[in-house]
C-alpha atoms as a PDB file:
ATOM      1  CA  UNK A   1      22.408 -11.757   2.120  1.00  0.00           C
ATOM      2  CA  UNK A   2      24.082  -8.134   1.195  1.00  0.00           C
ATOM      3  CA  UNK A   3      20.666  -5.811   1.016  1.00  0.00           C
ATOM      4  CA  UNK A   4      20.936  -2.678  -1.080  1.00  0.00           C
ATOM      5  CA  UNK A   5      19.002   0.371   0.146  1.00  0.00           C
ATOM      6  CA  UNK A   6      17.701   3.264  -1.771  1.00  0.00           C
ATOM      7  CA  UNK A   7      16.891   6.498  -0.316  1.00  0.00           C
ATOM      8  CA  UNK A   8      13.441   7.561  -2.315  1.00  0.00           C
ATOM      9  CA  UNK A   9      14.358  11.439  -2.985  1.00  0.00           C
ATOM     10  CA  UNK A  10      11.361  13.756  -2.596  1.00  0.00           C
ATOM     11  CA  UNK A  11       9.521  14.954  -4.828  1.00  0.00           C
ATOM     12  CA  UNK A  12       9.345  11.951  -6.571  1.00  0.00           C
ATOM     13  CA  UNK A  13      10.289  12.736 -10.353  1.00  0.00           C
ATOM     14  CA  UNK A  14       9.728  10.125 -13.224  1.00  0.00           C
ATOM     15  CA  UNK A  15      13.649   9.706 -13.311  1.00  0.00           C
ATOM     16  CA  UNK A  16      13.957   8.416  -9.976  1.00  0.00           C
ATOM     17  CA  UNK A  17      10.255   6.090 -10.726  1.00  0.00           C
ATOM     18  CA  UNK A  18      12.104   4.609 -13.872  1.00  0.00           C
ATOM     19  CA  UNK A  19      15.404   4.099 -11.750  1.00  0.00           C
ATOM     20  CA  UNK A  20      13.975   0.812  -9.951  1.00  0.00           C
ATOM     21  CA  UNK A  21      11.289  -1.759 -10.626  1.00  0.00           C
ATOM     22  CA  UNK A  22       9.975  -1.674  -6.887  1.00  0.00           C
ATOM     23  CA  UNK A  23       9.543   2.099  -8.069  1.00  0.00           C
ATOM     24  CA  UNK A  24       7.880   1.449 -11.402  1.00  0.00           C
ATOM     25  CA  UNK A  25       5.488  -1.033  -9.658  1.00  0.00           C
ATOM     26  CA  UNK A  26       4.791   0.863  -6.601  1.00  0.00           C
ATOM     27  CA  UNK A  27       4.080   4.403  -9.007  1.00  0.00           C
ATOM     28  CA  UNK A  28       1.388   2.359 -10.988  1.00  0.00           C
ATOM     29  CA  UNK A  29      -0.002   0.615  -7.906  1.00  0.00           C
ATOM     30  CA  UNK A  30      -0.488   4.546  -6.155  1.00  0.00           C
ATOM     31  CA  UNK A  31      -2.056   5.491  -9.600  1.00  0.00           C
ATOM     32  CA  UNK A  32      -4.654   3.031  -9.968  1.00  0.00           C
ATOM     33  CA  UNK A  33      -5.342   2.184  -6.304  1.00  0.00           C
ATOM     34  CA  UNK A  34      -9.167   3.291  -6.046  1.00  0.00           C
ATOM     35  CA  UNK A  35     -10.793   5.845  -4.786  1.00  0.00           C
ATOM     36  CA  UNK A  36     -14.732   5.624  -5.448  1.00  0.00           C
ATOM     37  CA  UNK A  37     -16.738   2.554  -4.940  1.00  0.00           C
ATOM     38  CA  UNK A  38     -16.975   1.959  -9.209  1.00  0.00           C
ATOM     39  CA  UNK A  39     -13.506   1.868  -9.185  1.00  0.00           C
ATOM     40  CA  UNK A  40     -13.523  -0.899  -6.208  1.00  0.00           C
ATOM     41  CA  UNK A  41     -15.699  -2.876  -7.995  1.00  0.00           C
ATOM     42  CA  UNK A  42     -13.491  -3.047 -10.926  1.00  0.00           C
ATOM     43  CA  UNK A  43     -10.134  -3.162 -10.415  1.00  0.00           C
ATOM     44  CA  UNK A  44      -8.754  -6.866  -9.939  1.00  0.00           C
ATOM     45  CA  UNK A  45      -6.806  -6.993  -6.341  1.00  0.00           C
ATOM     46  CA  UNK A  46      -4.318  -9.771  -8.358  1.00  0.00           C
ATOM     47  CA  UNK A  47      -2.990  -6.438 -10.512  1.00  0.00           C
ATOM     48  CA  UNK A  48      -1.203  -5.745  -7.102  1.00  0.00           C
ATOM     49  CA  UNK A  49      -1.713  -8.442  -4.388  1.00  0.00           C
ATOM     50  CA  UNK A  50      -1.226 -12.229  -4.668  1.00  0.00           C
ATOM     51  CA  UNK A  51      -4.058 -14.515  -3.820  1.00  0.00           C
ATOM     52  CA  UNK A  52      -1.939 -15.661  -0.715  1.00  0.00           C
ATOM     53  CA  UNK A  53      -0.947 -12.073   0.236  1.00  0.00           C
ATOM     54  CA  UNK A  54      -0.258 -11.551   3.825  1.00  0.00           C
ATOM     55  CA  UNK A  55      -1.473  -7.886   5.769  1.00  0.00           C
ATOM     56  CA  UNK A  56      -0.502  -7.714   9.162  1.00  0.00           C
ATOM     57  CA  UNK A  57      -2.701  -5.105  10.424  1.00  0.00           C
ATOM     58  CA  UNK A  58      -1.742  -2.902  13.559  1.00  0.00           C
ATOM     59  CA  UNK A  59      -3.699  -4.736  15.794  1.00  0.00           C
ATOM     60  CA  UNK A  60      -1.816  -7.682  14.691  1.00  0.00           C
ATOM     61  CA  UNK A  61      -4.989  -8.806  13.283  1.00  0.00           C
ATOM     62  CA  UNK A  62      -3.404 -11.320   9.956  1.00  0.00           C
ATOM     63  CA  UNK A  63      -5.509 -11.338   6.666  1.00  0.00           C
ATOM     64  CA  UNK A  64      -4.239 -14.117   5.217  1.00  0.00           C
ATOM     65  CA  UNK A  65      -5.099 -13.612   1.677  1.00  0.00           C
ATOM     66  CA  UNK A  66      -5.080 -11.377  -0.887  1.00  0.00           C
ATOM     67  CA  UNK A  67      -8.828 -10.866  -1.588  1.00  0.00           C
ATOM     68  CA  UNK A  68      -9.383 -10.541   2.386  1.00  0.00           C
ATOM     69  CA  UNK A  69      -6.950  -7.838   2.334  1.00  0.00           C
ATOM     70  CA  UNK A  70      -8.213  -6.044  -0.445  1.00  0.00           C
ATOM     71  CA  UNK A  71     -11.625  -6.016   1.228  1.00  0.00           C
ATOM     72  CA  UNK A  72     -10.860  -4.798   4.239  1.00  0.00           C
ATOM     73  CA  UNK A  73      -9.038  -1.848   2.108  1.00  0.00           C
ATOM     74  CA  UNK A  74     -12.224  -1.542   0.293  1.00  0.00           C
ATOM     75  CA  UNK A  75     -14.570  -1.553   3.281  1.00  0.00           C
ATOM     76  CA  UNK A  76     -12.170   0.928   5.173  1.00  0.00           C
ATOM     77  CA  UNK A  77     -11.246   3.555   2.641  1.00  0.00           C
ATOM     78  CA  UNK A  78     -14.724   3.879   0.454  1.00  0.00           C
ATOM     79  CA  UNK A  79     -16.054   4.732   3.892  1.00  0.00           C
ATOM     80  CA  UNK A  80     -14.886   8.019   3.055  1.00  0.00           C
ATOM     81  CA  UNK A  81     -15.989  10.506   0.818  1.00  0.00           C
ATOM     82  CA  UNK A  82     -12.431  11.709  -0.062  1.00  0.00           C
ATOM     83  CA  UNK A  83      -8.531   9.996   1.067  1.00  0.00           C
ATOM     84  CA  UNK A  84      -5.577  11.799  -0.231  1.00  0.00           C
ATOM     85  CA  UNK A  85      -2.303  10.601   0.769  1.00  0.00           C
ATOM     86  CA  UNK A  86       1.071  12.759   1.097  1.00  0.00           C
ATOM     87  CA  UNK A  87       4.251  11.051   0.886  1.00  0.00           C
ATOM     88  CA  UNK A  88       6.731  11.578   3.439  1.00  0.00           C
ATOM     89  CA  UNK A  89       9.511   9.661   3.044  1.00  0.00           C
ATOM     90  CA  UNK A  90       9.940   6.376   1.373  1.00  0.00           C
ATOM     91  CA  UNK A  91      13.331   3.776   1.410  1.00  0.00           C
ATOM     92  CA  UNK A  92      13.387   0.949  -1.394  1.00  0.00           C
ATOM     93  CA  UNK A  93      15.294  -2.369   0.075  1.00  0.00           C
ATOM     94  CA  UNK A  94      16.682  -4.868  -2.861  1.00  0.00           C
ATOM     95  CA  UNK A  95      18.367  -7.905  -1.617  1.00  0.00           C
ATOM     96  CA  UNK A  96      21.202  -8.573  -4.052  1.00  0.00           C
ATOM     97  CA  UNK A  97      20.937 -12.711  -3.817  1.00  0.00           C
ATOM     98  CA  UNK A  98      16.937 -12.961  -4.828  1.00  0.00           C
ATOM     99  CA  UNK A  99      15.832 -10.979  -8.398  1.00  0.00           C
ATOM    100  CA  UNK A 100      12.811  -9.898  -7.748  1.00  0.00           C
ATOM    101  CA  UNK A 101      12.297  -9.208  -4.062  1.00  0.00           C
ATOM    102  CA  UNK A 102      12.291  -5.944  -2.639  1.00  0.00           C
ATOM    103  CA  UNK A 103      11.063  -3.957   0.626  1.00  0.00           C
ATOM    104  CA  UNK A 104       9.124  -0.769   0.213  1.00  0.00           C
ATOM    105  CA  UNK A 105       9.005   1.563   3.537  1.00  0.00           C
ATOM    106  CA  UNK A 106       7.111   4.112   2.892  1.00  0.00           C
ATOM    107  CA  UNK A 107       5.509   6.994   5.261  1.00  0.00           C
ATOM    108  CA  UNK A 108       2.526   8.992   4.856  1.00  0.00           C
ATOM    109  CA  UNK A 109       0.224  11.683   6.016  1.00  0.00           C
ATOM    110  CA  UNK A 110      -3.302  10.430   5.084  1.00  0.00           C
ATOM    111  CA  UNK A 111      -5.809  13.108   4.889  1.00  0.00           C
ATOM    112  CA  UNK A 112      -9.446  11.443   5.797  1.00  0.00           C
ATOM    113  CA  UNK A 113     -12.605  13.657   4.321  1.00  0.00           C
ATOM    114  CA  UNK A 114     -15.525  13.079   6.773  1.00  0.00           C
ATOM    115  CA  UNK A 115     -18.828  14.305   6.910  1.00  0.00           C
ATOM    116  CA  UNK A 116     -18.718  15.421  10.710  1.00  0.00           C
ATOM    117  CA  UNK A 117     -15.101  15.672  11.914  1.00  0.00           C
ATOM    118  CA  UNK A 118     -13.577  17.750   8.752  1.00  0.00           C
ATOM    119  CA  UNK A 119     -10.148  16.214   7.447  1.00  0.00           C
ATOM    120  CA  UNK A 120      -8.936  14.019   9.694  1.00  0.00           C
ATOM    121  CA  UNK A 121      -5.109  13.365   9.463  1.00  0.00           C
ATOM    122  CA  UNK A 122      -3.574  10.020  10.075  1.00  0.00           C
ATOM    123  CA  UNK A 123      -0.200   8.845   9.949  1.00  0.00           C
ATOM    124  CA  UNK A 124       0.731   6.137   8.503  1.00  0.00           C
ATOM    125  CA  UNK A 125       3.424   3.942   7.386  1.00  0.00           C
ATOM    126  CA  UNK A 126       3.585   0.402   5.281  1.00  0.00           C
ATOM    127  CA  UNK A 127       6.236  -2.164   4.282  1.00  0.00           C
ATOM    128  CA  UNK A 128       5.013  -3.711   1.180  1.00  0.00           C
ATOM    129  CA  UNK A 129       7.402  -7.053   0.349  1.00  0.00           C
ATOM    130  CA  UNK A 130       7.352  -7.519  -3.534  1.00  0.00           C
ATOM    131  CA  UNK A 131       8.332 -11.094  -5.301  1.00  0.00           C
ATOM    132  CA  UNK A 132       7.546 -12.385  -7.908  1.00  0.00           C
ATOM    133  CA  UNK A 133       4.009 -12.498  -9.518  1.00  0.00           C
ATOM    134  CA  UNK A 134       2.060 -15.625  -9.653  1.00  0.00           C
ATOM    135  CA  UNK A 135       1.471 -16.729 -13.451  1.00  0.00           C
ATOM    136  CA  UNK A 136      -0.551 -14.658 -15.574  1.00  0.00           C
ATOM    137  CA  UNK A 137      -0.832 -11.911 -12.628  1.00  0.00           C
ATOM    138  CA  UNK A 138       0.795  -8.918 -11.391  1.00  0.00           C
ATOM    139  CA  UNK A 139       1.329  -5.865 -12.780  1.00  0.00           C
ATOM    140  CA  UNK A 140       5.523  -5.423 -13.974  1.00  0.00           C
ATOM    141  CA  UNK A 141       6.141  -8.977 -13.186  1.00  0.00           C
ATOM    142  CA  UNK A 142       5.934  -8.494  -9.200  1.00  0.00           C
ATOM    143  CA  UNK A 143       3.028  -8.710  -6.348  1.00  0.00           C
ATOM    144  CA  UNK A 144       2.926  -7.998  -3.034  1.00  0.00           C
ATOM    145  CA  UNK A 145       3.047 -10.474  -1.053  1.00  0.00           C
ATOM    146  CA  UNK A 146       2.911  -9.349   2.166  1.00  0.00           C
ATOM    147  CA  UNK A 147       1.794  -5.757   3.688  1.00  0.00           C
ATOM    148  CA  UNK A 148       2.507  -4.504   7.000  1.00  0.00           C
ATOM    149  CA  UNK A 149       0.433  -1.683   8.320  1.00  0.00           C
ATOM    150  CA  UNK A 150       1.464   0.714  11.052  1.00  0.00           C
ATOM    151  CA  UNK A 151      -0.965   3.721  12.204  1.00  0.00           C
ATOM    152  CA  UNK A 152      -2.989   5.149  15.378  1.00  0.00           C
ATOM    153  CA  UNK A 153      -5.799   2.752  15.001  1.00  0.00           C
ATOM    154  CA  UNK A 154      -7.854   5.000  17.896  1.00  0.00           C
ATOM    155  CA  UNK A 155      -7.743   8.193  15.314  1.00  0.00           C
ATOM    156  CA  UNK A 156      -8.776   5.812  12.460  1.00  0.00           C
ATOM    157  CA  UNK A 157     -11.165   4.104  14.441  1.00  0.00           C
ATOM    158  CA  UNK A 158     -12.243   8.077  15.266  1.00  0.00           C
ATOM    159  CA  UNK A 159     -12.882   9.235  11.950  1.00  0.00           C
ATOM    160  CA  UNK A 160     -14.470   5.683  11.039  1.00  0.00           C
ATOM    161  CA  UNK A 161     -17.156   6.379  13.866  1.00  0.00           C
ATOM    162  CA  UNK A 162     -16.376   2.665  14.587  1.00  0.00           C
ATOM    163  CA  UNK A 163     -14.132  -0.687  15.878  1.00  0.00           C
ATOM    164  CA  UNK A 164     -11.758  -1.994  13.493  1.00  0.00           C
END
């Protein structure tokens, strides 16, 4: 099982996006993730997750399917007026034996709008494992099919005003 990493160089240019499917995938997934409730309501989770997607919260709390994960996305992050997210540092993992698999690390510093505490900054960090998309899904081909989620649930659960 000889795994290939690569090193996601900051800033992100379209070069180094177009250099690797995880990339292309992961570019179009950051574009059209939403951000306002309309959006929410529109945008199919099986662009991007697979109907038995696995997120392993970091509670260790398992959502064992796609649409439950996308919800809990949904209820979290519309809870705010305003989430940007700045990338930190990102590493792409390919293993060379399965086409189509891949590991994306990635690192960020959320920024959380609230009404009463300001911006609230969170740190967090995923691993997204992409494979191949069920039939007729998927955006490029690929899914995720499962999502790990690391982060100080006690400043999220701060700026939420509530128990995750």
């Amino acid at each position: 099982m000889p795994l290939k990493a690569l090193a996601i160089p900051l800033p992100i240019t379209p070069e180094v996006i177009q250099s690797h499917p995880a990339l292309q995938f992961y570019a179009i997934y950051g574009r059209k993730f939403p951000t306002t409730d309309s959006q929410w309501a529109t945008q199919d989770f099986e662009e991007f997750y697979s109907a038995d997607c696995k997120t392993i919260l970091p509670n260790n709390k398992i959502l064992s399917t796609g649409q439950t994960g996308w919800d809990f996305f949904r209820r979290l992050y519309s809870t705010f007026p305003k989430v940007e997210r700045e990338l930190r540092s990102g590493i792409v993992v390919s293993d060379e034996e399965v086409e189509g698999k891949y590991e994306i690390h990635v690192a960020f510093i959320t920024k959380l709008f609230t009404a009463e505490k300001g911006v609230v900054e969170l740190p967090q960090s995923f691993v997204y494992v992409l494979g191949k998309a069920d039939e007729g899904k998927g955006t490029l081909g690929l899914q995720i099919r499962e999502l790990r989620n690391y982060y100080d649930l006690r400043t999220l659960e701060e700026a939420l005003g509530e128990k995750i």
